[in-house]
PDB file of N, CA and C in Angstrom:
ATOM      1  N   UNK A   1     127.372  -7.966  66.389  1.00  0.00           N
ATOM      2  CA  UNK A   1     127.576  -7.215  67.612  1.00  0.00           C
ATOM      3  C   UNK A   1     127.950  -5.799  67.192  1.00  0.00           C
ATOM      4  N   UNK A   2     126.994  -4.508  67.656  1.00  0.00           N
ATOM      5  CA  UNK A   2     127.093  -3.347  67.385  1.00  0.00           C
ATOM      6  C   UNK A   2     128.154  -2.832  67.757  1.00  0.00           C
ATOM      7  N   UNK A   3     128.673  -3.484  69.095  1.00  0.00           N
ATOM      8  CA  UNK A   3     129.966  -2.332  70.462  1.00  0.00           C
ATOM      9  C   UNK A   3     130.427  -3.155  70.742  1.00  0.00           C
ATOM     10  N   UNK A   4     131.795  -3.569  69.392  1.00  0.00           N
ATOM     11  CA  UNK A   4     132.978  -4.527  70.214  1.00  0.00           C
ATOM     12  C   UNK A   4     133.174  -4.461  71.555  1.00  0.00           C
ATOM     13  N   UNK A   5     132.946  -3.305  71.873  1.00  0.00           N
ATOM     14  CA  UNK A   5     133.495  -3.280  73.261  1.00  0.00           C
ATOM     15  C   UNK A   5     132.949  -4.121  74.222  1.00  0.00           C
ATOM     16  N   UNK A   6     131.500  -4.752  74.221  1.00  0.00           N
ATOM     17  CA  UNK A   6     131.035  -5.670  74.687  1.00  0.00           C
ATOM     18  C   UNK A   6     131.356  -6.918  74.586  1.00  0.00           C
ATOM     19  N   UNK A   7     131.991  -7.357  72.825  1.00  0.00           N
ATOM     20  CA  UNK A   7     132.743  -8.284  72.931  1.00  0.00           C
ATOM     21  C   UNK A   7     133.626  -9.139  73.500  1.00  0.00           C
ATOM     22  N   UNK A   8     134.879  -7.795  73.573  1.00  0.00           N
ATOM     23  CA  UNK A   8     135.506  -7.770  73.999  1.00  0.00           C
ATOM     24  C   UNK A   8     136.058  -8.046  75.612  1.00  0.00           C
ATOM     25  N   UNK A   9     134.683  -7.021  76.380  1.00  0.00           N
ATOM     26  CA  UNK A   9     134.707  -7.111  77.581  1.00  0.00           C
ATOM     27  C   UNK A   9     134.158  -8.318  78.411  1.00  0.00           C
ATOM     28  N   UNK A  10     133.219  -9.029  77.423  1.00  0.00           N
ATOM     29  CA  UNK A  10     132.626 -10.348  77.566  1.00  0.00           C
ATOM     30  C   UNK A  10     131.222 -10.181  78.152  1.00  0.00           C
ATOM     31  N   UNK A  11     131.179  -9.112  77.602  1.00  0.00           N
ATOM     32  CA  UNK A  11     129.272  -8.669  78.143  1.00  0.00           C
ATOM     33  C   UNK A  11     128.584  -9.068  77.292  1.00  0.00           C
ATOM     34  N   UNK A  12     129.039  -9.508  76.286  1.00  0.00           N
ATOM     35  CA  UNK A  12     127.976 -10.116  74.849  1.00  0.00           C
ATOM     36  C   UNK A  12     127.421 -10.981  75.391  1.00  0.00           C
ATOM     37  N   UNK A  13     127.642 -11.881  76.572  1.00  0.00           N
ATOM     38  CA  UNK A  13     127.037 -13.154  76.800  1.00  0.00           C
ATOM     39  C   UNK A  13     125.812 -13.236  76.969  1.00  0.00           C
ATOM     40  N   UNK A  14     125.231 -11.957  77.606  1.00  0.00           N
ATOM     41  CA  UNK A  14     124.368 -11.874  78.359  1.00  0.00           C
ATOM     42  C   UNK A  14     122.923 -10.774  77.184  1.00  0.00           C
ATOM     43  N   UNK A  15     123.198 -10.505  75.883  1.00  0.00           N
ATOM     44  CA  UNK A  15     122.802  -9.984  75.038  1.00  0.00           C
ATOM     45  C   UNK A  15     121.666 -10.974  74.808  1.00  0.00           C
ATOM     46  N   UNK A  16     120.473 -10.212  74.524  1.00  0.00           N
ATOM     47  CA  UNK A  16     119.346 -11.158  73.837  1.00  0.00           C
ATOM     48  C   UNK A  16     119.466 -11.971  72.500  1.00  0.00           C
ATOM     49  N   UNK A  17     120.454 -11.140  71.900  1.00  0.00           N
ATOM     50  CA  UNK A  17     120.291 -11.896  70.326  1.00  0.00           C
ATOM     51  C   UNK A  17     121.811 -13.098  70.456  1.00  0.00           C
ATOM     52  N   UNK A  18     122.126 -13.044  71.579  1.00  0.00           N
ATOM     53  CA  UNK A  18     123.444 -13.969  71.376  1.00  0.00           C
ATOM     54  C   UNK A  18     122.899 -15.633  72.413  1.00  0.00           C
ATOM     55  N   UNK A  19     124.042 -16.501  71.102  1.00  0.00           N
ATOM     56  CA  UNK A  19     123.179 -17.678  71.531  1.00  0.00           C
ATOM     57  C   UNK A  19     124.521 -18.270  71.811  1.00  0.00           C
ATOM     58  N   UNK A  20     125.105 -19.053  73.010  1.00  0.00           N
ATOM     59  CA  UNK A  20     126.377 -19.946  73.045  1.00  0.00           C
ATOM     60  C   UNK A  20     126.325 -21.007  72.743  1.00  0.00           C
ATOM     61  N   UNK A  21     126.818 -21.696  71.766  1.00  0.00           N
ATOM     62  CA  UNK A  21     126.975 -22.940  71.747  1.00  0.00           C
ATOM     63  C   UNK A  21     128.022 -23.775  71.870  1.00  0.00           C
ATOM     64  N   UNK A  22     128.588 -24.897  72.271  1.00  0.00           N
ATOM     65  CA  UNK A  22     129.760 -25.714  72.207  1.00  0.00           C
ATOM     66  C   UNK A  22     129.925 -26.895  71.196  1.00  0.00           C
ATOM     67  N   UNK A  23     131.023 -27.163  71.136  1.00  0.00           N
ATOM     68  CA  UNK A  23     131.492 -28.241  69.823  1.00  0.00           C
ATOM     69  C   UNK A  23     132.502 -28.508  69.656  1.00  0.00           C
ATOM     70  N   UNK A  24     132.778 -28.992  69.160  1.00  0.00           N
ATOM     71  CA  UNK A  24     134.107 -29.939  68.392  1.00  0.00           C
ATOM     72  C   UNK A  24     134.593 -29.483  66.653  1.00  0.00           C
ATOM     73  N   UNK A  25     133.342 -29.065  66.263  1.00  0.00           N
ATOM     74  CA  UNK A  25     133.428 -28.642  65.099  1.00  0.00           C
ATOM     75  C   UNK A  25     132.541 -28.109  64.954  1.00  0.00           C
ATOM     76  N   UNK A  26     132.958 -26.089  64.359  1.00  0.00           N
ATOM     77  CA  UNK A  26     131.924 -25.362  63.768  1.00  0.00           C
ATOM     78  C   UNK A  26     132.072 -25.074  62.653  1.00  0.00           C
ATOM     79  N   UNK A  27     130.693 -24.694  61.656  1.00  0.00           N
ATOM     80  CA  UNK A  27     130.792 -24.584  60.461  1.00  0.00           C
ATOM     81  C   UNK A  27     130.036 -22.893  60.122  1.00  0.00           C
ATOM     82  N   UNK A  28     130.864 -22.073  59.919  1.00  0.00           N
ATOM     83  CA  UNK A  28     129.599 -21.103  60.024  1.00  0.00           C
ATOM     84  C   UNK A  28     129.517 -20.469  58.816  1.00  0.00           C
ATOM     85  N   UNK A  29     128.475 -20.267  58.238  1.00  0.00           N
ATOM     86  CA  UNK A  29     128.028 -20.012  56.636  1.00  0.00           C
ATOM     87  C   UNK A  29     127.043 -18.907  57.021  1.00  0.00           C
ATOM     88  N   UNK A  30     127.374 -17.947  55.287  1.00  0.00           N
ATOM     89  CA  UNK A  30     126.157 -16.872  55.743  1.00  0.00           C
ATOM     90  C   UNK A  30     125.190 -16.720  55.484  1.00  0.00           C
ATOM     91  N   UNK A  31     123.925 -16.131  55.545  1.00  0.00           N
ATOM     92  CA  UNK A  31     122.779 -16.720  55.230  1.00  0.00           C
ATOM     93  C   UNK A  31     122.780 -15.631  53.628  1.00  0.00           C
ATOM     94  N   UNK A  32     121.956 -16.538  53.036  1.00  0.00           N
ATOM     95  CA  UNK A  32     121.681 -15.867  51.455  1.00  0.00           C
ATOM     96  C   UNK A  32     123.263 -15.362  50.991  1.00  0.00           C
ATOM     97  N   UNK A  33     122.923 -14.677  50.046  1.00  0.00           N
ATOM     98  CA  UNK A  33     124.238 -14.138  49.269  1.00  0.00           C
ATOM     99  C   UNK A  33     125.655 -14.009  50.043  1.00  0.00           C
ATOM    100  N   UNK A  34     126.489 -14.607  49.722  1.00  0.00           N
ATOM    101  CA  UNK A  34     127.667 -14.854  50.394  1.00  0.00           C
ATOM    102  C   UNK A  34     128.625 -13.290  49.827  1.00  0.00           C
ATOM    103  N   UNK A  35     128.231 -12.857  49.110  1.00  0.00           N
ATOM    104  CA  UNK A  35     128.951 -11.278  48.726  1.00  0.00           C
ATOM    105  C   UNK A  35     128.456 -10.259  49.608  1.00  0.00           C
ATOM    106  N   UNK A  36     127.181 -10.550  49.961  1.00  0.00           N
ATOM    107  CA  UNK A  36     126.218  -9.039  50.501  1.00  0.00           C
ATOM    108  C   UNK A  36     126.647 -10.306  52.114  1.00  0.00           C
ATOM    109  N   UNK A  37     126.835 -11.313  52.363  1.00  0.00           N
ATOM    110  CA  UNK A  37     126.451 -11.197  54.030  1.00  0.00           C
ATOM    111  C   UNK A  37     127.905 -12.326  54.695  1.00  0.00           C
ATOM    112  N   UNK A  38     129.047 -11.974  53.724  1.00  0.00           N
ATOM    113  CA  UNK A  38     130.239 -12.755  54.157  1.00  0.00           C
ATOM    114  C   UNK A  38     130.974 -12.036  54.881  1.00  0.00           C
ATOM    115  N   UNK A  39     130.669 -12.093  56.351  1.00  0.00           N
ATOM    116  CA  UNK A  39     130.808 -11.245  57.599  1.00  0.00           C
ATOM    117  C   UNK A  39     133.082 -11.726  58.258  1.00  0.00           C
ATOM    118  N   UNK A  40     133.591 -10.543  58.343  1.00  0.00           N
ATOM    119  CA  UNK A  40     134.611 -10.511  58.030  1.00  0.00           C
ATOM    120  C   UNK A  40     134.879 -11.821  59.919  1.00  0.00           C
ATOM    121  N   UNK A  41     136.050 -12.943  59.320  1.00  0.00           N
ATOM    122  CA  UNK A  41     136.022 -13.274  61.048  1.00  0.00           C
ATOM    123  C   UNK A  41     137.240 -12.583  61.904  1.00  0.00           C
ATOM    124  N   UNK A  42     136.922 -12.902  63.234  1.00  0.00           N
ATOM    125  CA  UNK A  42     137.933 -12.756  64.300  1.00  0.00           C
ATOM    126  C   UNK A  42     138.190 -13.767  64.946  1.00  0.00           C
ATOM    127  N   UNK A  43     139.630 -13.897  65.143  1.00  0.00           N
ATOM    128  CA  UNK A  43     140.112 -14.736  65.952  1.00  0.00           C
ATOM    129  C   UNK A  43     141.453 -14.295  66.540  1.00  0.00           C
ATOM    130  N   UNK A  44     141.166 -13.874  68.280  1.00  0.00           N
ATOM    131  CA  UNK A  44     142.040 -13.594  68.918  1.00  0.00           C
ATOM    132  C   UNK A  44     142.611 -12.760  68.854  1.00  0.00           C
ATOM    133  N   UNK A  45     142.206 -11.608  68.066  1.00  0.00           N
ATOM    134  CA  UNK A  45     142.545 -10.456  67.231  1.00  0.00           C
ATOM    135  C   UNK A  45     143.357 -10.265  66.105  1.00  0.00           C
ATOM    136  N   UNK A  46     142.936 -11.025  65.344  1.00  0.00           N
ATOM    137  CA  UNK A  46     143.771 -11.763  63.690  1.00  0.00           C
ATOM    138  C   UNK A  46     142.310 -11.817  62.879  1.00  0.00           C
ATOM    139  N   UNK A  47     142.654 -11.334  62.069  1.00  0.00           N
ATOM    140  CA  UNK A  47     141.595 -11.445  61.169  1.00  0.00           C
ATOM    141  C   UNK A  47     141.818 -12.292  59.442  1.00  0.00           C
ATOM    142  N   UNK A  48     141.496 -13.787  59.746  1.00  0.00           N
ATOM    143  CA  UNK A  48     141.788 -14.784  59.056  1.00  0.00           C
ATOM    144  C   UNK A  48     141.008 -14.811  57.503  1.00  0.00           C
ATOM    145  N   UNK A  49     139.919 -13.565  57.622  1.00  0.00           N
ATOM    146  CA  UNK A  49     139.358 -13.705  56.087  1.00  0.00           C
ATOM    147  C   UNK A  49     137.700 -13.524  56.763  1.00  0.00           C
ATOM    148  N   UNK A  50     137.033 -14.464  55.958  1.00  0.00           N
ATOM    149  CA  UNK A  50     135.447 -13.775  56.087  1.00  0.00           C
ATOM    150  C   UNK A  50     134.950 -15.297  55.934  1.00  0.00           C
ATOM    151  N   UNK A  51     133.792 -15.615  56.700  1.00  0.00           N
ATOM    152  CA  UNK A  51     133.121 -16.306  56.715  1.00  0.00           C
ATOM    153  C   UNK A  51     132.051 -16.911  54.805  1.00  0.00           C
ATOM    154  N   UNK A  52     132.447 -17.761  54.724  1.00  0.00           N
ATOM    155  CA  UNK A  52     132.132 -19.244  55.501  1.00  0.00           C
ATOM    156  C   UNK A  52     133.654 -19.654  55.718  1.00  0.00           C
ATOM    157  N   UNK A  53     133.476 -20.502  56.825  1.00  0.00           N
ATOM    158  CA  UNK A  53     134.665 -20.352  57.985  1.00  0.00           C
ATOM    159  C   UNK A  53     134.214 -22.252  58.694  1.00  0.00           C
ATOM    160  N   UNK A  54     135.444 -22.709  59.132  1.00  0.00           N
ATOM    161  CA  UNK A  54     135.130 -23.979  59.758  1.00  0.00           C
ATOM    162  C   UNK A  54     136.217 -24.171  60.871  1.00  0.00           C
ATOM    163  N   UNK A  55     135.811 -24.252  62.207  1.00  0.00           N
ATOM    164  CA  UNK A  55     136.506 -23.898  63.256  1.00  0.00           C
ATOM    165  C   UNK A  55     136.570 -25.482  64.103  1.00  0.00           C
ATOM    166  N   UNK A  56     137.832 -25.970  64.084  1.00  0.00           N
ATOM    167  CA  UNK A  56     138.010 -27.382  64.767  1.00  0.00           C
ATOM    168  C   UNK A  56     138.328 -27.207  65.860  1.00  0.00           C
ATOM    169  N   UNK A  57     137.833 -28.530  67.218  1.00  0.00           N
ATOM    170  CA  UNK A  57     139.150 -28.224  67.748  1.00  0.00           C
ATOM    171  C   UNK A  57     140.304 -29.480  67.281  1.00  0.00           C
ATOM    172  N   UNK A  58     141.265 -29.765  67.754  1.00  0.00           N
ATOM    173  CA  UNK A  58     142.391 -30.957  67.628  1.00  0.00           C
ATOM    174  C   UNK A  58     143.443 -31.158  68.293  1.00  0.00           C
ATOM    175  N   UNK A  59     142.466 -32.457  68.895  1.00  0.00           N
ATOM    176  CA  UNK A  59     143.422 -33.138  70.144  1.00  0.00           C
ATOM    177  C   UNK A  59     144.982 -32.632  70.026  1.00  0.00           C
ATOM    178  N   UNK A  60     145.641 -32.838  70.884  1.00  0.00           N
ATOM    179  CA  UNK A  60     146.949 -32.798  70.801  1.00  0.00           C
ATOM    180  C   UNK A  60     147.718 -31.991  70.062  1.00  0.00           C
ATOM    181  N   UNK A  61     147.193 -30.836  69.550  1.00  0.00           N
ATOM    182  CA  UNK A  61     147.888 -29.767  68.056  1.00  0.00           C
ATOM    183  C   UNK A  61     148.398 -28.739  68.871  1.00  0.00           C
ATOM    184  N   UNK A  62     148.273 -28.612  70.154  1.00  0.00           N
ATOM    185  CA  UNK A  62     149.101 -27.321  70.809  1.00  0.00           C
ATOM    186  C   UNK A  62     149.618 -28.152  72.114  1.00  0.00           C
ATOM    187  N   UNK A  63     151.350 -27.627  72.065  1.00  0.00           N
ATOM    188  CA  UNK A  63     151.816 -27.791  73.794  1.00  0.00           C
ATOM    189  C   UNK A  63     151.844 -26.382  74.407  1.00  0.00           C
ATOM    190  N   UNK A  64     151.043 -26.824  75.517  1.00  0.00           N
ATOM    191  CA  UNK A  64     151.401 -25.480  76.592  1.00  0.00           C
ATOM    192  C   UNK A  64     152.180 -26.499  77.711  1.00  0.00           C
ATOM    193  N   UNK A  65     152.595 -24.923  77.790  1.00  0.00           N
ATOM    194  CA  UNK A  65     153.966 -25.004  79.333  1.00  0.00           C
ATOM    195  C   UNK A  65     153.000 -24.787  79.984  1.00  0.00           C
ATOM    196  N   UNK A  66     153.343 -24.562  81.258  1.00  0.00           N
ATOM    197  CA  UNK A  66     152.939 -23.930  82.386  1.00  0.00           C
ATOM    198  C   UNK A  66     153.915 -23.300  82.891  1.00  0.00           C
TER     199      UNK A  66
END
């Protein structure tokens, strides 16, 4: 994505090159050379390191209040 700001704003959805998918478990790896295309991640605005990356979800691992 060229303009976080679309990200962000949640206009990416609607981008031609963006694809949504759902799961339980993602695995995301980069294509060819992992030096030239290990794309840095985001999460929630934390930046946990760089892809290849494996994103769960898990039952019961967070309490929310209300």
């Amino acid at each position: 994505i060229w303009d976080i700001r679309l990200l962000y704003g949640g206009r990416h959805r609607n981008h031609p090159a963006i694809t949504i998918l759902r799961g339980k478990k993602v695995v995301v790896e980069p294509l060819g050379d992992v030096q030239k295309n290990g794309a840095l991640v985001d999460v929630d605005g934390e930046s946990p390191g760089r892809i290849p990356a494996t994103f769960e979800i898990l039952p019961g691992a967070l309490t929310l209040r209300y």
